[in-house]
C-alpha atoms as a PDB file:
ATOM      1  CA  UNK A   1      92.277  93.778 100.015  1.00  0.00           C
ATOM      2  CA  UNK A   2      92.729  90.548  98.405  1.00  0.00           C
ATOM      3  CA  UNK A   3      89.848  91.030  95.919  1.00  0.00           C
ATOM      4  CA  UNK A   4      91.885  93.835  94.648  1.00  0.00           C
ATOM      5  CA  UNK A   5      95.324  91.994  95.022  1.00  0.00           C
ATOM      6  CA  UNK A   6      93.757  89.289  93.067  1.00  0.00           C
ATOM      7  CA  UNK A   7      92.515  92.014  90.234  1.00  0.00           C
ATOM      8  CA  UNK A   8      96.008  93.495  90.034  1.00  0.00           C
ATOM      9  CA  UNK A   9      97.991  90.245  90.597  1.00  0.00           C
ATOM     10  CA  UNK A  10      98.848  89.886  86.709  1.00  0.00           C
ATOM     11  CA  UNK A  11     100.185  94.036  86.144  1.00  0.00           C
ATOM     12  CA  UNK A  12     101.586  93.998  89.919  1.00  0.00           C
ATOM     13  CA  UNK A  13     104.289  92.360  92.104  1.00  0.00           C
ATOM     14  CA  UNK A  14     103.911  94.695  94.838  1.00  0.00           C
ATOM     15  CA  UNK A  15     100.505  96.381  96.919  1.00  0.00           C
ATOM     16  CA  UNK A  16     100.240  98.476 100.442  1.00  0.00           C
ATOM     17  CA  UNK A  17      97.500  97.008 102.685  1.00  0.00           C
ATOM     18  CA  UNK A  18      95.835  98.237 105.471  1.00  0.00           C
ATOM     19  CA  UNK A  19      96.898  96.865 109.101  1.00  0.00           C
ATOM     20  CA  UNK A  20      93.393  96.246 109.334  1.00  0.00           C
ATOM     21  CA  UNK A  21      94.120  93.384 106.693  1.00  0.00           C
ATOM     22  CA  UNK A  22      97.003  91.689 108.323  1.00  0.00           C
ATOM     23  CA  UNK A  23      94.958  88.123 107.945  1.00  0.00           C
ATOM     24  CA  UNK A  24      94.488  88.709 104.470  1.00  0.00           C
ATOM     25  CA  UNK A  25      98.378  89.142 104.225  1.00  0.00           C
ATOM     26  CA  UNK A  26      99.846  85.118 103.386  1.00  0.00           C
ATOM     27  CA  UNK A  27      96.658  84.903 101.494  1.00  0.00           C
ATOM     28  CA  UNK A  28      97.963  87.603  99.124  1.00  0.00           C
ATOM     29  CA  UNK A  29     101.254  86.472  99.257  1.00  0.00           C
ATOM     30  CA  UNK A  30      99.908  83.258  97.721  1.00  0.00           C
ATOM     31  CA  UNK A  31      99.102  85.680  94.417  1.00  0.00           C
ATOM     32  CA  UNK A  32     102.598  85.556  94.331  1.00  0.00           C
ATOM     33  CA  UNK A  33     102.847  89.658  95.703  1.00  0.00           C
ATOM     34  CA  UNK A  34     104.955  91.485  98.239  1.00  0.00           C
ATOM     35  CA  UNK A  35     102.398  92.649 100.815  1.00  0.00           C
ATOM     36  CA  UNK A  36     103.506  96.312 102.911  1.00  0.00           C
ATOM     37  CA  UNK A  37     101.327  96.834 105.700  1.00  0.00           C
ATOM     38  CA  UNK A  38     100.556 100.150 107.305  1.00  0.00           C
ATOM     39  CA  UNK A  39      97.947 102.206 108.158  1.00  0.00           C
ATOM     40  CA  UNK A  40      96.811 103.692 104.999  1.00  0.00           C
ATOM     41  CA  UNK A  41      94.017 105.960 105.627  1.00  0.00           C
ATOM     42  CA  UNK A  42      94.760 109.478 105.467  1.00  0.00           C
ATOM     43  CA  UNK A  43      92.486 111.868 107.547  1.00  0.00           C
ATOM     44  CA  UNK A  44      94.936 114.638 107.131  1.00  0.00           C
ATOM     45  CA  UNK A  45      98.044 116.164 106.059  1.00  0.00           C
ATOM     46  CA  UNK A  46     100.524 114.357 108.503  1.00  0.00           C
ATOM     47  CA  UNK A  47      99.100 110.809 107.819  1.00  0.00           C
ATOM     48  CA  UNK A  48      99.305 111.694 104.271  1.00  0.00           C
ATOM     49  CA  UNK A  49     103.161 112.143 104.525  1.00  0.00           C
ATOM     50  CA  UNK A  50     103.543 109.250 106.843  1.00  0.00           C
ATOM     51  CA  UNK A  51     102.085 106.913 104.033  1.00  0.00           C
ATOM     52  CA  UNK A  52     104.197 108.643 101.324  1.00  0.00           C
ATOM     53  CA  UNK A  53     107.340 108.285 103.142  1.00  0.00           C
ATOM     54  CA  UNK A  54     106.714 104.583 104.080  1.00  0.00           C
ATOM     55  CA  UNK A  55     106.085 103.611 100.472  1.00  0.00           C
ATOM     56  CA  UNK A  56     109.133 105.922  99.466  1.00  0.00           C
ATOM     57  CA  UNK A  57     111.041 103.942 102.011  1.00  0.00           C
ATOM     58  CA  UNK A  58     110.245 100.267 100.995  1.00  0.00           C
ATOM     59  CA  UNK A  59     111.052 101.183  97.278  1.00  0.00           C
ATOM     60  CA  UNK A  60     114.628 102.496  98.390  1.00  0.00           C
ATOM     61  CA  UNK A  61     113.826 105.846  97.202  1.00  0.00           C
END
């Protein structure tokens, strides 16, 4: 997660990590990016919506 927050860090203010990354979190932060974590794999339909709705959500859309 941070090797990709680190990629992005100059096009992006924002990323969506996995809970699985929560020590990683400050660390990104440090990149200067808002960190949302949630549990972002999606083995079907309902955790598909579930991740749509929570980045939907933090956006305020």
């Amino acid at each position: 997660a941070y090797g990709l927050a680190k990629m992005y860090s100059d096009v992006c203010s924002n990323i969506v990590v996995d809970t699985k990354d929560r020590l990683l979190v400050k660390k990104i932060q440090s990149l200067d990016m808002k960190v949302y974590e949630t549990k972002i794999t999606m083995n079907n339909k309902l955790a598909e919506d579930a991740l749509a709705n929570f980045i939907l959500k933090q956006i305020h859309v």
